[in-house]
N, C-alpha and C. Protein backbone atom coordinates (compact mmCIF):
# COMPACT_ATOMS: atom_id res chain seq x y z
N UNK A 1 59.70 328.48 58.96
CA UNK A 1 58.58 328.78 59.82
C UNK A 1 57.61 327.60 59.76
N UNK A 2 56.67 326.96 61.22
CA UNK A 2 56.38 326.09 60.84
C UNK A 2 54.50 326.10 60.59
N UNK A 3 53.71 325.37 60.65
CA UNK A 3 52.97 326.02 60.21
C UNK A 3 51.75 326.53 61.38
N UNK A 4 52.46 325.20 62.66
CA UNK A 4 51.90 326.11 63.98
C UNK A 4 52.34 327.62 64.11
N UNK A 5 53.42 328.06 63.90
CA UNK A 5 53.79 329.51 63.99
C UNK A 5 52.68 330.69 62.65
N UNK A 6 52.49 329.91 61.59
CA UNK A 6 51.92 330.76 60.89
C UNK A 6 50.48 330.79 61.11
N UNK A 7 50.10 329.47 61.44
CA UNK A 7 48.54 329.77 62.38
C UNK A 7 48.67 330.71 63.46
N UNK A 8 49.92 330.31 64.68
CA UNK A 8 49.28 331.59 65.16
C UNK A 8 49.47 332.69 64.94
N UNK A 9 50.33 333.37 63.89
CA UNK A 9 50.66 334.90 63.50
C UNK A 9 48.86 334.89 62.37
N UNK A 10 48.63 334.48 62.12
CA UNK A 10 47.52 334.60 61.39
C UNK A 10 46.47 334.84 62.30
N UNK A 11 45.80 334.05 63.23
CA UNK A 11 45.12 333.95 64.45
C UNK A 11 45.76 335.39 65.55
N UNK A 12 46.97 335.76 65.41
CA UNK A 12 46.79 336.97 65.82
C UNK A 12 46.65 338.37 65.21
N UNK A 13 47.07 338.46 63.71
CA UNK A 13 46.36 339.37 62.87
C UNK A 13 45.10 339.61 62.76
N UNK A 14 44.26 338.37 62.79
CA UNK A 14 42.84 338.38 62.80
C UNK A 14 42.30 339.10 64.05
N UNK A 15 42.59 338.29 65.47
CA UNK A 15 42.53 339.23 66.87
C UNK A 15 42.44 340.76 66.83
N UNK A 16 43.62 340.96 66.11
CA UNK A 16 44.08 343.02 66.09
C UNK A 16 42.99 343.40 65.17
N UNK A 17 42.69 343.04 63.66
CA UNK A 17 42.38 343.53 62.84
C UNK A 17 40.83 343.42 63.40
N UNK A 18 39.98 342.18 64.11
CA UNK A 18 38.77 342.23 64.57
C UNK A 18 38.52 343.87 65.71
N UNK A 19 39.66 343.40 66.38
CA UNK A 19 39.69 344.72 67.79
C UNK A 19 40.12 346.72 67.19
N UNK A 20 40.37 346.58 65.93
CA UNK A 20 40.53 347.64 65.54
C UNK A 20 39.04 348.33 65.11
N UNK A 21 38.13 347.19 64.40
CA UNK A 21 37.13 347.11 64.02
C UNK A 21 36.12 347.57 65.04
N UNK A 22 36.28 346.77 65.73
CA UNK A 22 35.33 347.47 67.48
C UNK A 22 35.65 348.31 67.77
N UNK A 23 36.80 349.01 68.16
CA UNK A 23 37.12 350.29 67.71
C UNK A 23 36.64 351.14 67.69
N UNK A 24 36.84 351.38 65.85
CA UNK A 24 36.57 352.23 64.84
C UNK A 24 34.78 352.29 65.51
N UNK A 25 34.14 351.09 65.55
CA UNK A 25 32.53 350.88 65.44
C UNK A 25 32.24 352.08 67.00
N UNK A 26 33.24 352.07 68.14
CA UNK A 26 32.55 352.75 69.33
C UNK A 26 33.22 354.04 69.18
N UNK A 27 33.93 354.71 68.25
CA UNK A 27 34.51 355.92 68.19
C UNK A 27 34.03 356.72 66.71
N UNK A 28 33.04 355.83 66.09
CA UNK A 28 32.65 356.87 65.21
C UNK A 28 31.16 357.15 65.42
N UNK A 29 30.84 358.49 65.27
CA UNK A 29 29.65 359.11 65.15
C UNK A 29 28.58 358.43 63.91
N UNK A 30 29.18 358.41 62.99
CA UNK A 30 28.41 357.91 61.69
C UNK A 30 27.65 356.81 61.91
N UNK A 31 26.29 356.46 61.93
CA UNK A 31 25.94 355.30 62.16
C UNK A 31 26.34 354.29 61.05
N UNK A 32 25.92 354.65 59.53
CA UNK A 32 26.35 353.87 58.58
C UNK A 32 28.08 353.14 58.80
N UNK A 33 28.71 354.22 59.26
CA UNK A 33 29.95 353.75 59.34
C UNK A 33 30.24 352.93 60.05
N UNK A 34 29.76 352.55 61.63
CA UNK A 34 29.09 352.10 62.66
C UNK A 34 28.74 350.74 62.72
N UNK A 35 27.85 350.79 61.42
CA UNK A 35 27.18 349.69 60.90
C UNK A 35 28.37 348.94 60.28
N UNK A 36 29.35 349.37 59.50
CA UNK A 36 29.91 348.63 58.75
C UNK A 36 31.03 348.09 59.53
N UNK A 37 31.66 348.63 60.09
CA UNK A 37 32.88 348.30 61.27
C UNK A 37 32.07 347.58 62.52
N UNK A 38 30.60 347.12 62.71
CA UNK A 38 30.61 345.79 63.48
C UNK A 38 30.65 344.77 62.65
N UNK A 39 29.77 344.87 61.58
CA UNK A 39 29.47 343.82 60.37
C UNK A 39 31.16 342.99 60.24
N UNK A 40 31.87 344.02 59.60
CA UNK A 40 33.52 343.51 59.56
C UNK A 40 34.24 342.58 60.85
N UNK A 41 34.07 343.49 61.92
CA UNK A 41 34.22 342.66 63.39
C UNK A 41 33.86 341.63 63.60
N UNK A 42 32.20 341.43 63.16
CA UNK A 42 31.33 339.98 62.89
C UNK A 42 32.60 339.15 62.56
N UNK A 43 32.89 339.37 60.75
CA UNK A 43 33.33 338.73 59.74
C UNK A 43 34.18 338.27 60.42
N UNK A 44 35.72 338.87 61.23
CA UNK A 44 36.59 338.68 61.47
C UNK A 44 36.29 337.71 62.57
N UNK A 45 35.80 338.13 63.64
CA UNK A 45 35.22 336.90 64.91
C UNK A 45 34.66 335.60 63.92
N UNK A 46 34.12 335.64 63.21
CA UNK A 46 33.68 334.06 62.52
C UNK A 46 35.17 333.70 62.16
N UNK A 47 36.22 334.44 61.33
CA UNK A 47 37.44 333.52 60.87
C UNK A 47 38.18 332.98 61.83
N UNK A 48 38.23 334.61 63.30
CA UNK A 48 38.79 333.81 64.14
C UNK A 48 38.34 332.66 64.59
N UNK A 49 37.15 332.00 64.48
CA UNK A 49 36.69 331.20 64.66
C UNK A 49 37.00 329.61 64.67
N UNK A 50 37.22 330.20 62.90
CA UNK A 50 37.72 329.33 62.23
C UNK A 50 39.37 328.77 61.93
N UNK A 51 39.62 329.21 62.31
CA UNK A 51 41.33 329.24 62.46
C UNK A 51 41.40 328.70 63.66
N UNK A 52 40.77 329.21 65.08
CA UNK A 52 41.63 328.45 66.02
C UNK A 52 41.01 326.74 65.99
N UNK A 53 40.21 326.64 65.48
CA UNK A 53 39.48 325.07 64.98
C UNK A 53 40.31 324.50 64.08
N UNK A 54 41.06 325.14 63.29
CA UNK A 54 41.66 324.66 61.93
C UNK A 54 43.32 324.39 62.78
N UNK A 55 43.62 325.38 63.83
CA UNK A 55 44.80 325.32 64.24
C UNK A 55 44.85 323.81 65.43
N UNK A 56 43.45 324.01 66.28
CA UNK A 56 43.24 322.84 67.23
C UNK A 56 43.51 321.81 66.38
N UNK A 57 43.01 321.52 65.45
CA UNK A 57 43.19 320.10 64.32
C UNK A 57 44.23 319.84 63.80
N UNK A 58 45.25 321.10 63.88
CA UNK A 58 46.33 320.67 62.86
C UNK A 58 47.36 320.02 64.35
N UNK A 59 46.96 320.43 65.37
CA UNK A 59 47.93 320.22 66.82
C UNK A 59 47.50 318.68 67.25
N UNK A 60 45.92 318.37 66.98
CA UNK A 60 46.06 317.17 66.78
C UNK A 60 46.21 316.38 66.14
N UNK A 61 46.44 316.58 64.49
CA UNK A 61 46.62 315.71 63.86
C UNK A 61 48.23 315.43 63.67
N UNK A 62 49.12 316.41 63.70
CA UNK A 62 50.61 316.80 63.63
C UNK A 62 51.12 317.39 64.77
N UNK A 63 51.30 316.44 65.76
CA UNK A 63 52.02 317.13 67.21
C UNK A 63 53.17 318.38 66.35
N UNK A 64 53.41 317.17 65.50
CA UNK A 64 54.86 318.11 65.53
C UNK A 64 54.79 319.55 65.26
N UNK A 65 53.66 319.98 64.91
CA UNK A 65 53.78 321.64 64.72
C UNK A 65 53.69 322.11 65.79
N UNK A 66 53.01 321.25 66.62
CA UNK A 66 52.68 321.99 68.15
C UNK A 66 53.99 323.18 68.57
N UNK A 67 53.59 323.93 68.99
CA UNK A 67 54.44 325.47 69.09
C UNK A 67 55.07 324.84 70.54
């Protein structure tokens, strides 16, 4: 596996696991709970963040992973 492929299976775990989070945040009653499942969503939107920056760099620095 190369490591463009594991950026993007990573970059798409992050995607699901952010969107489950939003979710959970518009289907629960609990505000505390509410509170904590955007906070997480936050978290996850910053890594995604960071990954597709980390993945853009690795495509330019190493065509060859390019997918």
């Amino acid at each position: 596996m190369t490591v463009g492929t594991q950026m993007s299976q990573a970059i798409a775990t992050v995607q699901s696991a952010a969107a489950s989070m939003k979710s959970f945040a518009l289907e629960t009653q609990d505000q505390e709970a509410k509170q904590t499942f955007q906070q997480l969503a936050n978290t996850f939107d910053n890594a995604l963040t960071s990954l597709q920056g980390r993945q853009q760099y690795i495509e330019e620095q190493e065509p060859q992973y390019k997918e």
